[in-house]
C-alpha atoms as a PDB file:
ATOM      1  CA  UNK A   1      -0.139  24.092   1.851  1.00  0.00           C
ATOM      2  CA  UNK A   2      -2.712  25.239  -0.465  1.00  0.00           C
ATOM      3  CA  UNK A   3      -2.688  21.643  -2.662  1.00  0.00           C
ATOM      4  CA  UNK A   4      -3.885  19.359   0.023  1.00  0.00           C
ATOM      5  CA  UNK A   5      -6.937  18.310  -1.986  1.00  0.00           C
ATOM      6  CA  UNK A   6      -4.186  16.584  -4.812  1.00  0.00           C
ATOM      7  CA  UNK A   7      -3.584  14.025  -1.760  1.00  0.00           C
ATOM      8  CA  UNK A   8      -5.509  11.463  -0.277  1.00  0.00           C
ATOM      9  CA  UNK A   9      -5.474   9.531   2.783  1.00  0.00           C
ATOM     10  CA  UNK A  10      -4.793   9.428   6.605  1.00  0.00           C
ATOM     11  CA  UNK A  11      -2.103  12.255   6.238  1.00  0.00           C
ATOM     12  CA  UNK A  12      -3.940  14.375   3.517  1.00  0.00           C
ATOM     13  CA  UNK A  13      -6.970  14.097   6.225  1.00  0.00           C
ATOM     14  CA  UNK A  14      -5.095  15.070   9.246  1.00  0.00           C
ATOM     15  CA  UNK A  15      -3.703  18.341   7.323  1.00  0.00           C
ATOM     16  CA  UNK A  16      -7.554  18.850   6.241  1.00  0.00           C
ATOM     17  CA  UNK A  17      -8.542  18.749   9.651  1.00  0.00           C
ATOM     18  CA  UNK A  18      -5.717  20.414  11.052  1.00  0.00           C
ATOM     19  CA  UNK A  19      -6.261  23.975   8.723  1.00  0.00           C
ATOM     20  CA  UNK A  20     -10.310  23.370   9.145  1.00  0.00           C
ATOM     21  CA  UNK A  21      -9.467  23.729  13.134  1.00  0.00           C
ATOM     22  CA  UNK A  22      -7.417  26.677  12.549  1.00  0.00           C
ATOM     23  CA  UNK A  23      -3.850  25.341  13.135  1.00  0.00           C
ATOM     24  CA  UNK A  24      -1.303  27.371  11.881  1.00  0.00           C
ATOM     25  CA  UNK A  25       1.116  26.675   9.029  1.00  0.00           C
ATOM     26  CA  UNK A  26       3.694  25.893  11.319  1.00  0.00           C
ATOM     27  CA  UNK A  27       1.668  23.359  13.053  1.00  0.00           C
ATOM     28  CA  UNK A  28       0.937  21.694  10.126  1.00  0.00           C
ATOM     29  CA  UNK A  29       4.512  21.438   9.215  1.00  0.00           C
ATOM     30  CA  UNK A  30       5.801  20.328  12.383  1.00  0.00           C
ATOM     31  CA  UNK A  31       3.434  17.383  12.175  1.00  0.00           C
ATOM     32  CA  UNK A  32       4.420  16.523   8.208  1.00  0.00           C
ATOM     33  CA  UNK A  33       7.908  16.976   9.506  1.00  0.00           C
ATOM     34  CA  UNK A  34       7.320  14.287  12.375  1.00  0.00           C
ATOM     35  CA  UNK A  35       5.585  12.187   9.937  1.00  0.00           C
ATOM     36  CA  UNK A  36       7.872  12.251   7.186  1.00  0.00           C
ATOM     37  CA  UNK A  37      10.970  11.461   8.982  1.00  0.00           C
ATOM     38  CA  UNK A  38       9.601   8.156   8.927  1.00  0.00           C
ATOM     39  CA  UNK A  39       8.338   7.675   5.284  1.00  0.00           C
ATOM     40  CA  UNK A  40      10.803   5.091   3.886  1.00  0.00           C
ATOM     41  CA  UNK A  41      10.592   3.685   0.412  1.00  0.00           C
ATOM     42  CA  UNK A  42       9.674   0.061  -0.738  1.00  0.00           C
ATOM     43  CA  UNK A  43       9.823  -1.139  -4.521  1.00  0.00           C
ATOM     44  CA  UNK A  44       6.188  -0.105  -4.871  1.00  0.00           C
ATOM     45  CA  UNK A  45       6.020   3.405  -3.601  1.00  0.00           C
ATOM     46  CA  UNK A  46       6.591   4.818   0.130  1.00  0.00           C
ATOM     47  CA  UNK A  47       5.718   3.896   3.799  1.00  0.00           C
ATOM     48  CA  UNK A  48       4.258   6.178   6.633  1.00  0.00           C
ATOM     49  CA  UNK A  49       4.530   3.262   9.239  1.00  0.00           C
ATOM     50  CA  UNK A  50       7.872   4.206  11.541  1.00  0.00           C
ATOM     51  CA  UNK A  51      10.015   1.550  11.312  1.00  0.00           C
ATOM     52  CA  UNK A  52      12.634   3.467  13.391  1.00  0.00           C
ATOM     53  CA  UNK A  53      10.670   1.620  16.639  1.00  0.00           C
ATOM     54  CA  UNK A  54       9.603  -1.389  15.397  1.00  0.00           C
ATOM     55  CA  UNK A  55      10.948  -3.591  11.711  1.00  0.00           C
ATOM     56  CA  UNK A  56       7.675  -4.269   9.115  1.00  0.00           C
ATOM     57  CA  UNK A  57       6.786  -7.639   9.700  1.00  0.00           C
ATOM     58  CA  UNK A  58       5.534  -7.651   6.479  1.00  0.00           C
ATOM     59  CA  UNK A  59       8.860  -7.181   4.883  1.00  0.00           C
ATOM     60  CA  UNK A  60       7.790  -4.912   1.836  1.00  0.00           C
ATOM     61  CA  UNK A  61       4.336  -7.155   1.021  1.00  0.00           C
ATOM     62  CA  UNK A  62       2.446  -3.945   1.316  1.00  0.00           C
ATOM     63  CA  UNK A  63       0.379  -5.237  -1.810  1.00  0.00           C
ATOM     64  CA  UNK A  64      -1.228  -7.961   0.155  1.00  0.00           C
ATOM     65  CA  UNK A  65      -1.124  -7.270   3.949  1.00  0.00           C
ATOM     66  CA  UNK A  66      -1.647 -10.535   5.881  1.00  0.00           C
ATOM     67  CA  UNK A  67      -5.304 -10.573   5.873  1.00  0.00           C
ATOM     68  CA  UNK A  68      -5.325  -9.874   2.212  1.00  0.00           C
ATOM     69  CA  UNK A  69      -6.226  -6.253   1.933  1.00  0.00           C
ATOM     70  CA  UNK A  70      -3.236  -4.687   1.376  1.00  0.00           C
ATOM     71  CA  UNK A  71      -1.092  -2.282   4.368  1.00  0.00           C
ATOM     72  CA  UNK A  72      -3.131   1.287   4.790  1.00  0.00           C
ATOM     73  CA  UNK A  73       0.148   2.461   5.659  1.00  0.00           C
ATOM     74  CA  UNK A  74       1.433   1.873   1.793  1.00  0.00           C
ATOM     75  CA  UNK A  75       1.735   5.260  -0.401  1.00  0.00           C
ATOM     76  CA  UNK A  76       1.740   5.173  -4.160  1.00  0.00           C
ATOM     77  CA  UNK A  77       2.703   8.454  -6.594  1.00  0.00           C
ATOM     78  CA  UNK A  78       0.396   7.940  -9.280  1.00  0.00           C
ATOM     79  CA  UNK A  79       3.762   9.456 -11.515  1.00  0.00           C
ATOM     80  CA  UNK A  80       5.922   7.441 -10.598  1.00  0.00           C
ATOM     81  CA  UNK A  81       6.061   5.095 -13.396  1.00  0.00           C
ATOM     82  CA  UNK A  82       9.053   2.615 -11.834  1.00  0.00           C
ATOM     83  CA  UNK A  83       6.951   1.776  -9.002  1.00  0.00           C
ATOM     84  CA  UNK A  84       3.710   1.178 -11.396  1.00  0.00           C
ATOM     85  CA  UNK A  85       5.745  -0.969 -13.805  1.00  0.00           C
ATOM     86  CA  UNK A  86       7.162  -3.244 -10.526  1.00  0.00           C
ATOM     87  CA  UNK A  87       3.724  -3.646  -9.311  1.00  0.00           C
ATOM     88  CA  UNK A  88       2.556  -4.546 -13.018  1.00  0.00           C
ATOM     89  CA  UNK A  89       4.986  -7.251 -13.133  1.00  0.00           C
ATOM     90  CA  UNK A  90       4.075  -8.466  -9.603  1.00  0.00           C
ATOM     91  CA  UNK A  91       0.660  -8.854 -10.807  1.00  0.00           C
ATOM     92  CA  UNK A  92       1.645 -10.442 -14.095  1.00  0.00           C
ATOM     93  CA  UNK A  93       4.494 -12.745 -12.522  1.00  0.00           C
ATOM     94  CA  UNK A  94       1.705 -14.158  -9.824  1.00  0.00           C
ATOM     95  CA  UNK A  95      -0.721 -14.541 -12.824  1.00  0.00           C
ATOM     96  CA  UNK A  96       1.681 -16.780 -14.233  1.00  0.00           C
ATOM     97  CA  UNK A  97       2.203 -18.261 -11.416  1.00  0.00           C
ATOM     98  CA  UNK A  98      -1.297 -19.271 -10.705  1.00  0.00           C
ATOM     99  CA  UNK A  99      -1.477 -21.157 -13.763  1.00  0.00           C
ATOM    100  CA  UNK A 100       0.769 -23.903 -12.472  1.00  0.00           C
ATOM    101  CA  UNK A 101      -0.962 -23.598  -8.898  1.00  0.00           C
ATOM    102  CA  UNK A 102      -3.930 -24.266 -10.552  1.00  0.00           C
ATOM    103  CA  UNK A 103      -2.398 -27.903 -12.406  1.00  0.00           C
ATOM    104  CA  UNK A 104      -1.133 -28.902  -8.525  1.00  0.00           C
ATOM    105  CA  UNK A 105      -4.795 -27.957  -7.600  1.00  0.00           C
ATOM    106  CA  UNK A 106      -6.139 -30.034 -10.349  1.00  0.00           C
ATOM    107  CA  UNK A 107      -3.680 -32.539  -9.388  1.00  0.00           C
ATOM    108  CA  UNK A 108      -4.574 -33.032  -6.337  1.00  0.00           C
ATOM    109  CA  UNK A 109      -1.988 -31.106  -4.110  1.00  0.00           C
ATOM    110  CA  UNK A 110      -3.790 -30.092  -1.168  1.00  0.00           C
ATOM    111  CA  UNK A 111      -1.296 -27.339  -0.134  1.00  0.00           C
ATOM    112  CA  UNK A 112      -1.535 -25.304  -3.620  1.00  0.00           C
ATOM    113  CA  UNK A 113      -4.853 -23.958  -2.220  1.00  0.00           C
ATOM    114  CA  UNK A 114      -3.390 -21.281  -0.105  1.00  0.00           C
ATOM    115  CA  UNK A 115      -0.622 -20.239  -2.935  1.00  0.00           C
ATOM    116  CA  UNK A 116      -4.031 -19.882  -4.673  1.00  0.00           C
ATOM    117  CA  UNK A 117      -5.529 -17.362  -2.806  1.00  0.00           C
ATOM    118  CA  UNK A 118      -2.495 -15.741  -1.736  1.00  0.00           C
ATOM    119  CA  UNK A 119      -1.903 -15.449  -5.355  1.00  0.00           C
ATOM    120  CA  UNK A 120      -5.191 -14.144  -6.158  1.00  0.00           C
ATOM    121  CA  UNK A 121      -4.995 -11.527  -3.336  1.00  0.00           C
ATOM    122  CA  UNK A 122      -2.050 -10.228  -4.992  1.00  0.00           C
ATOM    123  CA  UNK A 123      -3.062  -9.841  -8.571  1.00  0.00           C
ATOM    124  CA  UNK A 124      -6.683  -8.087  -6.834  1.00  0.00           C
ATOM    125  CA  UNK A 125      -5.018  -5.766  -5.160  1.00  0.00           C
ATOM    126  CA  UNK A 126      -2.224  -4.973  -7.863  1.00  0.00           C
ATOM    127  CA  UNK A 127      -4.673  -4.836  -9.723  1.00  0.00           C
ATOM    128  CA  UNK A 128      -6.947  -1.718  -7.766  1.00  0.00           C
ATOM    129  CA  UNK A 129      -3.739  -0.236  -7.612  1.00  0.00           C
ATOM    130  CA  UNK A 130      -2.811   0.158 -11.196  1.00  0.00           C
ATOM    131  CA  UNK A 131      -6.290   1.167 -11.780  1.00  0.00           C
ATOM    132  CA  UNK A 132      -6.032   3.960  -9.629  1.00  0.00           C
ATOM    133  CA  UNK A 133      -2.875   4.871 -10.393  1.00  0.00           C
ATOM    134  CA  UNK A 134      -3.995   5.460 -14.093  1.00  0.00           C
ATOM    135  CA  UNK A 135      -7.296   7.290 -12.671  1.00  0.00           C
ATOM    136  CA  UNK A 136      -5.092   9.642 -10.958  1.00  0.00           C
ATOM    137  CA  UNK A 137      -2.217   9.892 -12.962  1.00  0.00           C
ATOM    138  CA  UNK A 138      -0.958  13.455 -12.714  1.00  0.00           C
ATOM    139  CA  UNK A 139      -2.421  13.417  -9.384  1.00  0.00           C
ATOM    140  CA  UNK A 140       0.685  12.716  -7.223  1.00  0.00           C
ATOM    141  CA  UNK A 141       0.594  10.244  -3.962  1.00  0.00           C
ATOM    142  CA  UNK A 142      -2.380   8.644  -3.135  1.00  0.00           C
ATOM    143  CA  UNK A 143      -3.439   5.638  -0.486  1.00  0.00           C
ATOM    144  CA  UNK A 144      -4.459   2.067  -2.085  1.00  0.00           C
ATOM    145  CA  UNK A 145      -5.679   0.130   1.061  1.00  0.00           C
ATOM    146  CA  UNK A 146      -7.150   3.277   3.181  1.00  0.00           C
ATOM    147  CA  UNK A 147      -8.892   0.275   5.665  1.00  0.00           C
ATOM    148  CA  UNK A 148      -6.100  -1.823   4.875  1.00  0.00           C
ATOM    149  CA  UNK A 149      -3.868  -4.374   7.352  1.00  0.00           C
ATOM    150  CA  UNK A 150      -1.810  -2.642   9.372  1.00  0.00           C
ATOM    151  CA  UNK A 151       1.078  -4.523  11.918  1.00  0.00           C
ATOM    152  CA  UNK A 152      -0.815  -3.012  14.757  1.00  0.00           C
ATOM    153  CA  UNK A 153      -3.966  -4.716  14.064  1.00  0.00           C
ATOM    154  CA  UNK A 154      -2.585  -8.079  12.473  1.00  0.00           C
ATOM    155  CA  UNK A 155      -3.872 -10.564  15.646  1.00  0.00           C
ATOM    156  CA  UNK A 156      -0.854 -12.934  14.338  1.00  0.00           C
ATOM    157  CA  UNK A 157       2.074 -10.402  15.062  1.00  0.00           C
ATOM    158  CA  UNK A 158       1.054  -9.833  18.120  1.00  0.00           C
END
């Protein structure tokens, strides 16, 4: 349990806190047990949320949440280069993509304005993704949208 400090996030924080408060190493691996049961894995990396009681309603657009800042429950490994090169050509399909938004904008199609930023919330958070990916790289899993959406807080879904 020694490498917690290669992980960041809501789990890496929990184990922190768990060993500062004197837990023992069986603690700590009960509770990675409980919460790794649940990690499933999307295009773009892995998933602590437990879909096992309820489905994600944001069916695998972790990148952009539904407020726009990404799900705080999405994990990315910084190695895993699959994952990095799906989430570069998300980012690079929605750039192209925005181009011809932007003609229906200039057009005059009311309704391209929300592709717009939807697109633009994409390529951001791609994006701060690939950025940190490459920052870290070596560094193993690490959490994009820490304050991100989650389904639990969306006031839509609920």
């Amino acid at each position: 349990m020694g490498e917690t400090d290669k992980y960041i996030g809501h789990v890496a924080n929990k184990v922190k806190e768990m060993q500062e408060k004197g837990s023992t190493e069986d603690e700590v691996k009960g509770y990675l047990d409980d919460i790794f049961e649940s990690v499933h894995w999307t295009p773009y990396g892995g998933c602590i949320r437990n879909i096992v009681l309820n489905p994600c309603p944001y069916n695998v657009v972790c990148v952009k949440g539904t407020q726009g800042s990404g799900c705080k429950h999405l994990l990315v490994d910084s190695d895993d280069e699959e994952s990095i090169v799906r989430i570069i050509d998300m980012r690079d399909k929605n750039e192209a993509g925005l181009q011809k938004l932007m003609q229906l904008h200039d057009n005059g199609n009311v309704h391209a304005e929300k592709h717009i930023e939807h697109s633009l919330n994409i390529i951001k958070n791609c994006d701060g993704i690939i950025e940190k990916a490459q920052s870290k790289y070596g560094a193993g899993i690490f959490q994009p949208f820490p304050k991100g959406d989650t389904p639990e807080t969306d006031p839509f879904l609920k």
